[in-house]
N, C-alpha and C. Protein backbone atom coordinates (compact mmCIF):
# COMPACT_ATOMS: atom_id res chain seq x y z
N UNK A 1 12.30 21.28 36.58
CA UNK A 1 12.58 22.09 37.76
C UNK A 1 14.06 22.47 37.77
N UNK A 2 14.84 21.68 37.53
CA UNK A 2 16.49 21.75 37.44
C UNK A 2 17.07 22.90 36.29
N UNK A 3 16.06 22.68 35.58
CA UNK A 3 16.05 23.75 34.08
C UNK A 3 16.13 25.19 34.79
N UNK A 4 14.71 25.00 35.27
CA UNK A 4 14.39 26.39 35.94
C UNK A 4 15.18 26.99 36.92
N UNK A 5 15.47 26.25 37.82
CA UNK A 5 16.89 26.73 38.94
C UNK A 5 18.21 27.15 38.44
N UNK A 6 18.28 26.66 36.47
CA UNK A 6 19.80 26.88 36.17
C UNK A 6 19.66 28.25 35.59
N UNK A 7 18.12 28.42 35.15
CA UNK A 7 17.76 29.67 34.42
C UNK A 7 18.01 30.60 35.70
N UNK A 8 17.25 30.44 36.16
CA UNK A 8 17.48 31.37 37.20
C UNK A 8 18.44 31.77 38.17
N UNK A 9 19.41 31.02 38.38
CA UNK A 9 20.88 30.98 38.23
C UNK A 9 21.72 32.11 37.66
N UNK A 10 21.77 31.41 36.31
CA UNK A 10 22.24 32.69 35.05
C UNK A 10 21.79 33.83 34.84
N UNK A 11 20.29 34.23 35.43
CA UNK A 11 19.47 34.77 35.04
C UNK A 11 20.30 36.03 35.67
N UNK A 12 20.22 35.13 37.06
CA UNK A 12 20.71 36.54 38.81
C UNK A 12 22.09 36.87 38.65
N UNK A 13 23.10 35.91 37.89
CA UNK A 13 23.93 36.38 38.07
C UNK A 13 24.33 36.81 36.88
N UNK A 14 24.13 37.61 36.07
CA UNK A 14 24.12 38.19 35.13
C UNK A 14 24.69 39.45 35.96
N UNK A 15 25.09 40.42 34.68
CA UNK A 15 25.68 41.78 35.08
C UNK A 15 24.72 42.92 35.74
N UNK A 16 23.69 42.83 34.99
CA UNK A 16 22.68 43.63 35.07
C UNK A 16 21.64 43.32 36.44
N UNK A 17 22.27 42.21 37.35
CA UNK A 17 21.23 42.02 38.45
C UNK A 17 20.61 43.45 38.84
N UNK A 18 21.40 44.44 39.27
CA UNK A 18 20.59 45.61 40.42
C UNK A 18 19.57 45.75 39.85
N UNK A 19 19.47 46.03 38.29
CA UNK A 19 18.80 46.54 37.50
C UNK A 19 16.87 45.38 37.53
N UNK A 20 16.57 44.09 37.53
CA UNK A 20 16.18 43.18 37.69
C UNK A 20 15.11 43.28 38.27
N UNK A 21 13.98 43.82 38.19
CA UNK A 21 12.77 44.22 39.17
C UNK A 21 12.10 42.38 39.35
N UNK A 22 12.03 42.46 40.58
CA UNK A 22 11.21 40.83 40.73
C UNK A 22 9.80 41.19 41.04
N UNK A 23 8.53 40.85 40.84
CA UNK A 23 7.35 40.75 41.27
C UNK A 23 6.80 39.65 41.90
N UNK A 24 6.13 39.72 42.64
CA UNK A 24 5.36 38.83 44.05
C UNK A 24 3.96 39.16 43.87
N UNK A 25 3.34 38.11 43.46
CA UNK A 25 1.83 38.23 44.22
C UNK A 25 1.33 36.87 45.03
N UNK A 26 0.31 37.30 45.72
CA UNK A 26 -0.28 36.30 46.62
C UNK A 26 -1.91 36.04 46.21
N UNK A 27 -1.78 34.72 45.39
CA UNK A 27 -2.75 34.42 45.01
C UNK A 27 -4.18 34.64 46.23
N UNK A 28 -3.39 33.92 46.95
CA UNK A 28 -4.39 33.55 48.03
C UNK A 28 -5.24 34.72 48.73
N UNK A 29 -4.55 35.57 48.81
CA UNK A 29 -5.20 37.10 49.41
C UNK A 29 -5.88 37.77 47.93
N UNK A 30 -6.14 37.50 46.86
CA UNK A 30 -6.48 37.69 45.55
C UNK A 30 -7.50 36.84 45.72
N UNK A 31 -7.55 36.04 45.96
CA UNK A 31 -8.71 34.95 45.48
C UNK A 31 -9.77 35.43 46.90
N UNK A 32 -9.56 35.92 48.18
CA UNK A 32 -9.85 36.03 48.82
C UNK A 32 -10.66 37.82 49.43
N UNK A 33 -10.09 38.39 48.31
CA UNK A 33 -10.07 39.62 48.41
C UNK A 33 -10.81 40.05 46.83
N UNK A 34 -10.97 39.40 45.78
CA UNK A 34 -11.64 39.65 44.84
C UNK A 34 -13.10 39.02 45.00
N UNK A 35 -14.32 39.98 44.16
CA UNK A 35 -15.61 39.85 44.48
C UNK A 35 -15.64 38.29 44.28
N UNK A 36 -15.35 38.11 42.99
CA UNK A 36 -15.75 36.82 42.64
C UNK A 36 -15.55 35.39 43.29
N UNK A 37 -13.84 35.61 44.32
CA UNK A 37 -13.33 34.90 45.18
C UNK A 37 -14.61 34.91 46.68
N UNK A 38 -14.55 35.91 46.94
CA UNK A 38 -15.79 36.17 48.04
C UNK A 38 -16.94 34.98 47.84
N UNK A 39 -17.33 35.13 46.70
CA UNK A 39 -18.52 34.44 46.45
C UNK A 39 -18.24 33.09 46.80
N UNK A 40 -17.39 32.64 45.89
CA UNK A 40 -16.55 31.71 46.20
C UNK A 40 -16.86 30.47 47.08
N UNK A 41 -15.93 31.80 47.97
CA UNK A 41 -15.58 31.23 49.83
C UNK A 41 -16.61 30.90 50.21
N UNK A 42 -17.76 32.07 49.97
CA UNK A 42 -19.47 31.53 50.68
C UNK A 42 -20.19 30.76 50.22
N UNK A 43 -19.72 30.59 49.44
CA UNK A 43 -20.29 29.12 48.85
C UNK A 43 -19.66 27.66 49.37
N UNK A 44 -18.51 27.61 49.41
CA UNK A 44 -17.93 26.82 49.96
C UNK A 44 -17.93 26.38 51.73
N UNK A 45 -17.87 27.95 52.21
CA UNK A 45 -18.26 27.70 53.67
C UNK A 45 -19.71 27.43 53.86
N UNK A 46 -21.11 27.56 53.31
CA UNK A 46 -22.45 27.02 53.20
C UNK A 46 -22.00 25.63 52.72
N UNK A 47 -21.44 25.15 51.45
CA UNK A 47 -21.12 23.69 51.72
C UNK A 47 -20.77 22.88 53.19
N UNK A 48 -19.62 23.43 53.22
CA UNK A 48 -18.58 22.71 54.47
C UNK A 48 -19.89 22.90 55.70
N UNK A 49 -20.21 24.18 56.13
CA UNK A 49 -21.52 23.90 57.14
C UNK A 49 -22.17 23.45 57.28
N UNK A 50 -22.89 23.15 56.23
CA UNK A 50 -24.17 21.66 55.83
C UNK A 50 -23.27 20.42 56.24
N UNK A 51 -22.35 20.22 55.40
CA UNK A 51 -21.69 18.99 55.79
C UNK A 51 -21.06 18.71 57.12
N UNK A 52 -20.96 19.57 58.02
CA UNK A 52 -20.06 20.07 59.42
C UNK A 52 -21.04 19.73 60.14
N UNK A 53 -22.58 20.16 59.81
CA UNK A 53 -23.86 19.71 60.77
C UNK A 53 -24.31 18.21 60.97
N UNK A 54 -24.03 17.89 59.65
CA UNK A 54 -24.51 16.71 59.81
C UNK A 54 -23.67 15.23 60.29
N UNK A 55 -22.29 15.64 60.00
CA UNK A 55 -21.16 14.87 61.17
C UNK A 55 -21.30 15.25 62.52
N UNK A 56 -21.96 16.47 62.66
CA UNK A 56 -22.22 16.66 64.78
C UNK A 56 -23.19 15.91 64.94
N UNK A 57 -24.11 15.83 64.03
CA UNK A 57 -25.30 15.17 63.80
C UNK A 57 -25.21 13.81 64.39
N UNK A 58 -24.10 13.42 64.02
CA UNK A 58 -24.33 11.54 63.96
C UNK A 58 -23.04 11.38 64.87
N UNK A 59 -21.93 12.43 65.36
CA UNK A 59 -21.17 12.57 66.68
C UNK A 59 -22.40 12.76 67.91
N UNK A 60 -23.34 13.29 67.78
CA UNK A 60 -23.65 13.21 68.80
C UNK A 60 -24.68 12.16 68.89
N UNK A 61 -25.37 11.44 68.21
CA UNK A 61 -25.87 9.92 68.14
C UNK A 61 -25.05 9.27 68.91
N UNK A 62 -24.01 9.13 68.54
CA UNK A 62 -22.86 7.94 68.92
C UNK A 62 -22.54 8.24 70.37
N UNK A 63 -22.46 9.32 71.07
CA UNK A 63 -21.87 10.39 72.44
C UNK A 63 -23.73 9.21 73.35
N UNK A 64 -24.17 9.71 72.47
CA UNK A 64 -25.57 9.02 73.16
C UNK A 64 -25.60 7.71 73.52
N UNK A 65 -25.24 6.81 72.46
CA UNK A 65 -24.76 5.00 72.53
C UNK A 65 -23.92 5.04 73.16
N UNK A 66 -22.37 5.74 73.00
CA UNK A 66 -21.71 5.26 74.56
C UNK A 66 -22.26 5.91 75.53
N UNK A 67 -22.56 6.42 76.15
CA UNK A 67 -23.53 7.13 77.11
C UNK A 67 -24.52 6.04 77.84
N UNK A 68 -25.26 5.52 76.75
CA UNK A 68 -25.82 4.75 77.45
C UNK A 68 -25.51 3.07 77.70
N UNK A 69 -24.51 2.59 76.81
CA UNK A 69 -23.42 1.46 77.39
C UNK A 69 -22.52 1.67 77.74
N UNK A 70 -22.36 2.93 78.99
CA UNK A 70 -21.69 3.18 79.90
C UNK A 70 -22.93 2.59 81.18
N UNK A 71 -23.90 3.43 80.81
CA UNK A 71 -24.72 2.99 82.25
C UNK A 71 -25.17 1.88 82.12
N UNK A 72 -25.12 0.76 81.28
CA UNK A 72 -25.67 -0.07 81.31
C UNK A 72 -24.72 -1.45 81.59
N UNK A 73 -22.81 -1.15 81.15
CA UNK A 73 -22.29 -1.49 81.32
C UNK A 73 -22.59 -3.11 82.40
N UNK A 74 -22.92 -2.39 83.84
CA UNK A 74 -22.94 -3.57 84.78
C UNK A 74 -23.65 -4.54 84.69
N UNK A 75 -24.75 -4.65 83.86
CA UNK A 75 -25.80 -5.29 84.10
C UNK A 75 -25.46 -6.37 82.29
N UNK A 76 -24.94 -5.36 81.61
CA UNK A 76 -24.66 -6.29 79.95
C UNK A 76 -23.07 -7.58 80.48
N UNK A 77 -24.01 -8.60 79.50
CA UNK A 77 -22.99 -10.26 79.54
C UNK A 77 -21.89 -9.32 78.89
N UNK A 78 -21.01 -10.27 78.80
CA UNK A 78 -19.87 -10.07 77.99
C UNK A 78 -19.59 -10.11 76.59
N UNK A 79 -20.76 -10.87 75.74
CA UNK A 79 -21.00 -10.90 74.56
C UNK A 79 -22.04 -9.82 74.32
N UNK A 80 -22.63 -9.03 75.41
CA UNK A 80 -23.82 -7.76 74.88
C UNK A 80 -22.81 -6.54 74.84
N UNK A 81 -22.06 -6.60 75.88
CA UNK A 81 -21.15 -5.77 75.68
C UNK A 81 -20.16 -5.25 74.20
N UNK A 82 -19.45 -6.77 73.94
CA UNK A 82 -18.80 -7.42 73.16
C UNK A 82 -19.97 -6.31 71.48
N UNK A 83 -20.91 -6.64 71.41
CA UNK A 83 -21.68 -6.66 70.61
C UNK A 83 -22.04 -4.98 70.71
N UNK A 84 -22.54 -4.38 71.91
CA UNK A 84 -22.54 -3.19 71.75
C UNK A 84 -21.52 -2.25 71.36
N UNK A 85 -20.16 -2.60 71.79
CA UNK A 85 -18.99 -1.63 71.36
C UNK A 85 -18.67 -2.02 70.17
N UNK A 86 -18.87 -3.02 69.56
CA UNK A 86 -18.86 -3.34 67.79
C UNK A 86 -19.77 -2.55 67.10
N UNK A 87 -21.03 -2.37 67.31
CA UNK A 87 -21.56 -1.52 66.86
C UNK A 87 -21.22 -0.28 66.98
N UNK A 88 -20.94 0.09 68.00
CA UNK A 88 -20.48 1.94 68.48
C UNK A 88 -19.03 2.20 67.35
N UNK A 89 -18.10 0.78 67.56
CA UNK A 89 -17.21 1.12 66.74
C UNK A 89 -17.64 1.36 65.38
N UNK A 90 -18.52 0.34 64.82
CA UNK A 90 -18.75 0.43 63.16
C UNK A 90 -19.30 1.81 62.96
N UNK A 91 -19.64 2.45 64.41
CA UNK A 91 -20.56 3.54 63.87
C UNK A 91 -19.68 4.98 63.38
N UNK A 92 -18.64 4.90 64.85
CA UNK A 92 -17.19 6.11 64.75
C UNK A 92 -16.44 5.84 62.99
N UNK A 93 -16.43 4.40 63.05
CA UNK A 93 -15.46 4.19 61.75
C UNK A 93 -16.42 4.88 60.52
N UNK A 94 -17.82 4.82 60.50
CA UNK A 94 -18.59 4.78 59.32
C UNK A 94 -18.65 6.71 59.35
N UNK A 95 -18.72 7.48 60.38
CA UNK A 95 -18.73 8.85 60.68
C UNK A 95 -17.27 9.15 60.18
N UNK A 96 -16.09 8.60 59.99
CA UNK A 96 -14.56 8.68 60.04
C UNK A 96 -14.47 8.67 58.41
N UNK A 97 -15.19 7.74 58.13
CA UNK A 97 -15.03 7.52 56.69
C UNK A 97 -15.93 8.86 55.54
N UNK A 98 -16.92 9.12 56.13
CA UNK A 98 -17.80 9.98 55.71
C UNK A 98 -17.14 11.35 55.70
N UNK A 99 -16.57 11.51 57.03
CA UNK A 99 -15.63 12.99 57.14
C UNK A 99 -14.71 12.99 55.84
N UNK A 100 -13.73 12.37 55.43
CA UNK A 100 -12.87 11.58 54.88
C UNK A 100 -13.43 12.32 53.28
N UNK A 101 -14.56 11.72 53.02
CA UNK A 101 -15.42 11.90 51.79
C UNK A 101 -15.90 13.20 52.00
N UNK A 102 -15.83 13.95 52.62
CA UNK A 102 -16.56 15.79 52.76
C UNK A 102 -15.50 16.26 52.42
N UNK A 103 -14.60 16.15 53.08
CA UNK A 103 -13.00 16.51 53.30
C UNK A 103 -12.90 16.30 51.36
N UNK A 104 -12.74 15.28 50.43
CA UNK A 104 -12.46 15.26 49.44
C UNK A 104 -13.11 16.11 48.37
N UNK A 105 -14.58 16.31 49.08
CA UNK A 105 -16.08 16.66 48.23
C UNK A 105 -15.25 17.89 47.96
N UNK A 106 -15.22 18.43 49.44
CA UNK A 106 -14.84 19.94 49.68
C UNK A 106 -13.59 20.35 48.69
N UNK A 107 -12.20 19.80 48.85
CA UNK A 107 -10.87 19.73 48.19
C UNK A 107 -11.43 20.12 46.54
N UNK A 108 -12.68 19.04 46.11
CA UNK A 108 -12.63 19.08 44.69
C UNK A 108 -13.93 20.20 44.30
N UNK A 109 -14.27 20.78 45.26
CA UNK A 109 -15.38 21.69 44.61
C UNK A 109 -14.68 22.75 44.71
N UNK A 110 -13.45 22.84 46.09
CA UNK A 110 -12.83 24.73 45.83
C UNK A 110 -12.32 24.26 44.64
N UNK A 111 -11.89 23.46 43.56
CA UNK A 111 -10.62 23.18 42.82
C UNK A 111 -11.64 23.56 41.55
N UNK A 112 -12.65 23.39 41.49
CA UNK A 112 -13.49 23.63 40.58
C UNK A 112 -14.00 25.03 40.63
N UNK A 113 -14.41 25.50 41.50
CA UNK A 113 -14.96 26.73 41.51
C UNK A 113 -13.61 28.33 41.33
N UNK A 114 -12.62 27.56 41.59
CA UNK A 114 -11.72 28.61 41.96
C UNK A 114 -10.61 28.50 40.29
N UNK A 115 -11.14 27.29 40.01
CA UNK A 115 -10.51 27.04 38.50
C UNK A 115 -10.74 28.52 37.13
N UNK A 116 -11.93 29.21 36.98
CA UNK A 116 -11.98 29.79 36.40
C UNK A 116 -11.25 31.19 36.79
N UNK A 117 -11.40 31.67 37.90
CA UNK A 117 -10.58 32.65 38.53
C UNK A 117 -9.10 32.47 38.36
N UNK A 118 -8.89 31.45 38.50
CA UNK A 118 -6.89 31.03 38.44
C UNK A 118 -6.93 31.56 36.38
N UNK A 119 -7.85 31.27 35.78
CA UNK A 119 -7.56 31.12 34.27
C UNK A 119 -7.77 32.26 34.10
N UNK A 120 -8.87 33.13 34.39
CA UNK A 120 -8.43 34.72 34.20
C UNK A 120 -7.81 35.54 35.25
N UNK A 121 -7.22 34.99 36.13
CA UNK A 121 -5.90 36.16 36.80
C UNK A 121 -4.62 35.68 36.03
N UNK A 122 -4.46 35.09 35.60
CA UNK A 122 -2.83 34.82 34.38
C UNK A 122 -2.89 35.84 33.43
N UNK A 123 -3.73 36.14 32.82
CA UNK A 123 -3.47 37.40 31.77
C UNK A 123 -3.19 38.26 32.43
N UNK A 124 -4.39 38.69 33.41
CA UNK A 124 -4.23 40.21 34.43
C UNK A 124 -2.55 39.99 34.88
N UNK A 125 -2.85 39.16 35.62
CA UNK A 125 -1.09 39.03 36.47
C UNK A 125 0.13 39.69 35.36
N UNK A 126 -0.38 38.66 33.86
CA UNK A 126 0.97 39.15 33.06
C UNK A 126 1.18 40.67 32.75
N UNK A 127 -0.27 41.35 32.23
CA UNK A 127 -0.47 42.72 32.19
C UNK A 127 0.09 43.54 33.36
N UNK A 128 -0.26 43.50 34.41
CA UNK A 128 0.32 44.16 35.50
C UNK A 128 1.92 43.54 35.75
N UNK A 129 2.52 42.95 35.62
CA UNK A 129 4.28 42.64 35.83
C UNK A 129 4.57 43.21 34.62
N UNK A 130 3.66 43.55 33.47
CA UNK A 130 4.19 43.92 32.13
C UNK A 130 4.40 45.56 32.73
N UNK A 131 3.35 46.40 32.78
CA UNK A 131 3.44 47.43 33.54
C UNK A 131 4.10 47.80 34.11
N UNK A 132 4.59 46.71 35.51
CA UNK A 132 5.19 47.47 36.39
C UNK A 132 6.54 47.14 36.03
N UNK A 133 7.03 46.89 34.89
CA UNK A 133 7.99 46.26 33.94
C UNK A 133 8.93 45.17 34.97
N UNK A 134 8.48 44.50 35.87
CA UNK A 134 9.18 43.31 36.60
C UNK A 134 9.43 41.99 35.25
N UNK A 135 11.10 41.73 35.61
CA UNK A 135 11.31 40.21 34.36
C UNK A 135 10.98 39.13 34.76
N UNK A 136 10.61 39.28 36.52
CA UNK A 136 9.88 37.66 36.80
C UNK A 136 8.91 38.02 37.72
N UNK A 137 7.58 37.22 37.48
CA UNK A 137 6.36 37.23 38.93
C UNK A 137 6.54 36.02 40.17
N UNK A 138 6.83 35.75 41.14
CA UNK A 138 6.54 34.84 41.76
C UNK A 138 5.31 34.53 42.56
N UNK A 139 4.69 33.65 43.05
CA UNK A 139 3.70 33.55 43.52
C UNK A 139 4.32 33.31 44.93
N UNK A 140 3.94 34.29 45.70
CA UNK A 140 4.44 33.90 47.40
C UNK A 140 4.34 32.71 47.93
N UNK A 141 3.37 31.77 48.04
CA UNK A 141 3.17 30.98 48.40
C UNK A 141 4.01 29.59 48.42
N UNK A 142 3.93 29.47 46.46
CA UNK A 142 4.84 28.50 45.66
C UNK A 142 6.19 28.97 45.83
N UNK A 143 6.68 29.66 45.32
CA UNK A 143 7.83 30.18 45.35
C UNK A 143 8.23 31.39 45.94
N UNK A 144 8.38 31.08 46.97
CA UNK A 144 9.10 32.21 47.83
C UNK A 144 10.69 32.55 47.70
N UNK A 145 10.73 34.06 47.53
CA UNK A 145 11.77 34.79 47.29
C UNK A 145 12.18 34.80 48.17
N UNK A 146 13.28 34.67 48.88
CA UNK A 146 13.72 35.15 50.34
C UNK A 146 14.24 36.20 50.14
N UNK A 147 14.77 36.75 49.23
CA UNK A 147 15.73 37.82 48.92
C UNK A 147 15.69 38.34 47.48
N UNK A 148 15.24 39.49 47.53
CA UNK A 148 15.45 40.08 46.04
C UNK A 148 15.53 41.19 45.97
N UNK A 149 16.74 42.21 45.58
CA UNK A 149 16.88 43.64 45.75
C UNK A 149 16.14 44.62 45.52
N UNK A 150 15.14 44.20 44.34
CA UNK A 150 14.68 45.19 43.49
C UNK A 150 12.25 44.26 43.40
N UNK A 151 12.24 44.23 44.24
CA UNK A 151 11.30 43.29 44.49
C UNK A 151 10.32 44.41 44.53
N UNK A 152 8.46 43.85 43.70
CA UNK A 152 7.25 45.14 43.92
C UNK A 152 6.51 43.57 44.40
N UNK A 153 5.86 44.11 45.56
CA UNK A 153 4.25 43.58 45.53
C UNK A 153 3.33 43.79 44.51
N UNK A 154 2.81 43.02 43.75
CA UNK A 154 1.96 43.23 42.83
C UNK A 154 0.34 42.91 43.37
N UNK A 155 0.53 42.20 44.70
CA UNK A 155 -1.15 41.97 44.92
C UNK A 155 -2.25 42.78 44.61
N UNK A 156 -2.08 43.90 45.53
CA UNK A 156 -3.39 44.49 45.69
C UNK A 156 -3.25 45.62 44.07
N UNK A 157 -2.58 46.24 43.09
CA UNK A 157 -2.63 46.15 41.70
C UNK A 157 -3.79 45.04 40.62
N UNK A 158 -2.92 43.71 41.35
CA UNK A 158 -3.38 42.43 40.44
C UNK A 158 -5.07 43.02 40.85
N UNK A 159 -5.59 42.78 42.38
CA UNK A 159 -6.84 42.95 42.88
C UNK A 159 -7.58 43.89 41.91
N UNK A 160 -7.12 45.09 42.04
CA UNK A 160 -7.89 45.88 41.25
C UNK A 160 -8.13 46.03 40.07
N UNK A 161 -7.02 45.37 39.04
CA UNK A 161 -7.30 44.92 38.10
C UNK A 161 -8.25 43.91 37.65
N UNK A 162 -8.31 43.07 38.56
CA UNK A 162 -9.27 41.95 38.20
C UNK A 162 -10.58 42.38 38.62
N UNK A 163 -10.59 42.67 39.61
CA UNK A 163 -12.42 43.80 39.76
C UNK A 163 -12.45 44.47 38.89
N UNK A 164 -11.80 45.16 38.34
CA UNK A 164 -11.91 46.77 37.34
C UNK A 164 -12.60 45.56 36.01
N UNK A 165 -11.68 44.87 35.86
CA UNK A 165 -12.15 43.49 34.64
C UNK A 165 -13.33 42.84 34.75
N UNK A 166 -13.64 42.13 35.75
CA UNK A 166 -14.21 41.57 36.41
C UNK A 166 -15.33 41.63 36.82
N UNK A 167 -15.72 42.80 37.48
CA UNK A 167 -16.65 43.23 38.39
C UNK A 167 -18.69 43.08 37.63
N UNK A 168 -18.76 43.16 38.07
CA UNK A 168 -20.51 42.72 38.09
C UNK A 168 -21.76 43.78 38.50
């Protein structure tokens, strides 16, 4: 990283800065905006929904058990009590833990599905900064430019390139 900050350093302050076209794209509106990204997403949001139903599923089980050792409260010993909110707890913790595990499922299936798309937008990306003859691409996200004189959006380019490639 230190490498890269000194390159880029030398890079800017070179004579020739004005001259220096920088390029920007945003993966994220790419991945989101290309067919194949689309698909993607709906696949992923039909995951996460299945899995989203079935944690209301067993939230609202539990809404039911305290619910009803609330009303029952007066009449339960102190060890039924004792015994009912142990269970209610094991039940929140066991729903807590499960979220936990969707939450990861989810993390590692966009990482998979979105893996082949990241491996063919790197050529496209290079082709189009080659084009639009920019000497560096940044990715908005990762590396944000705050300032660059001579700066192109390359997104919606990259987009159409990768459909034009791409497309089905």
């Amino acid at each position: 990283m230190k490498t890269f900050v000194l390159f880029l350093t030398v890079f800017f302050s070179l004579s020739g800065f004005a001259q220096v076209k920088v390029g920007l794209v945003n993966i994220q509106k790419i991945i989101l905006t290309i067919k194949e990204g689309q698909s993607v997403n709906k696949t992923l949001e039909k995951s996460y929904k299945s899995k989203q139903d079935l944690l209301k599923k067993e939230e609202n089980e539990i809404r039911k058990l305290q619910e009803k050792f609330r009303k029952q409260d007066a009449v339960l010993s102190d060890a039924a009590k004792a015994k009912k909110g142990a269970e209610i707890q094991r039940k929140v913790e066991a729903v807590r833990a499960k979220m936990r595990k969707f939450q990861t499922e989810i993390q590692k299936q966009e990482a998979e599905l979105k893996k082949p798309i990241l491996e063919k937008l790197k050529p496209i990306i290079d082709s189009v900064s080659a084009k639009e003859k920019v000497a560096l691409t940044f990715e908005i996200s990762q590396s944000p430019v705050v300032y660059a004189a001579n700066r192109v959006d390359l997104t919606d380019k990259v987009i159409k390139a990768y459909d034009k490639k791409y497309s089905k």
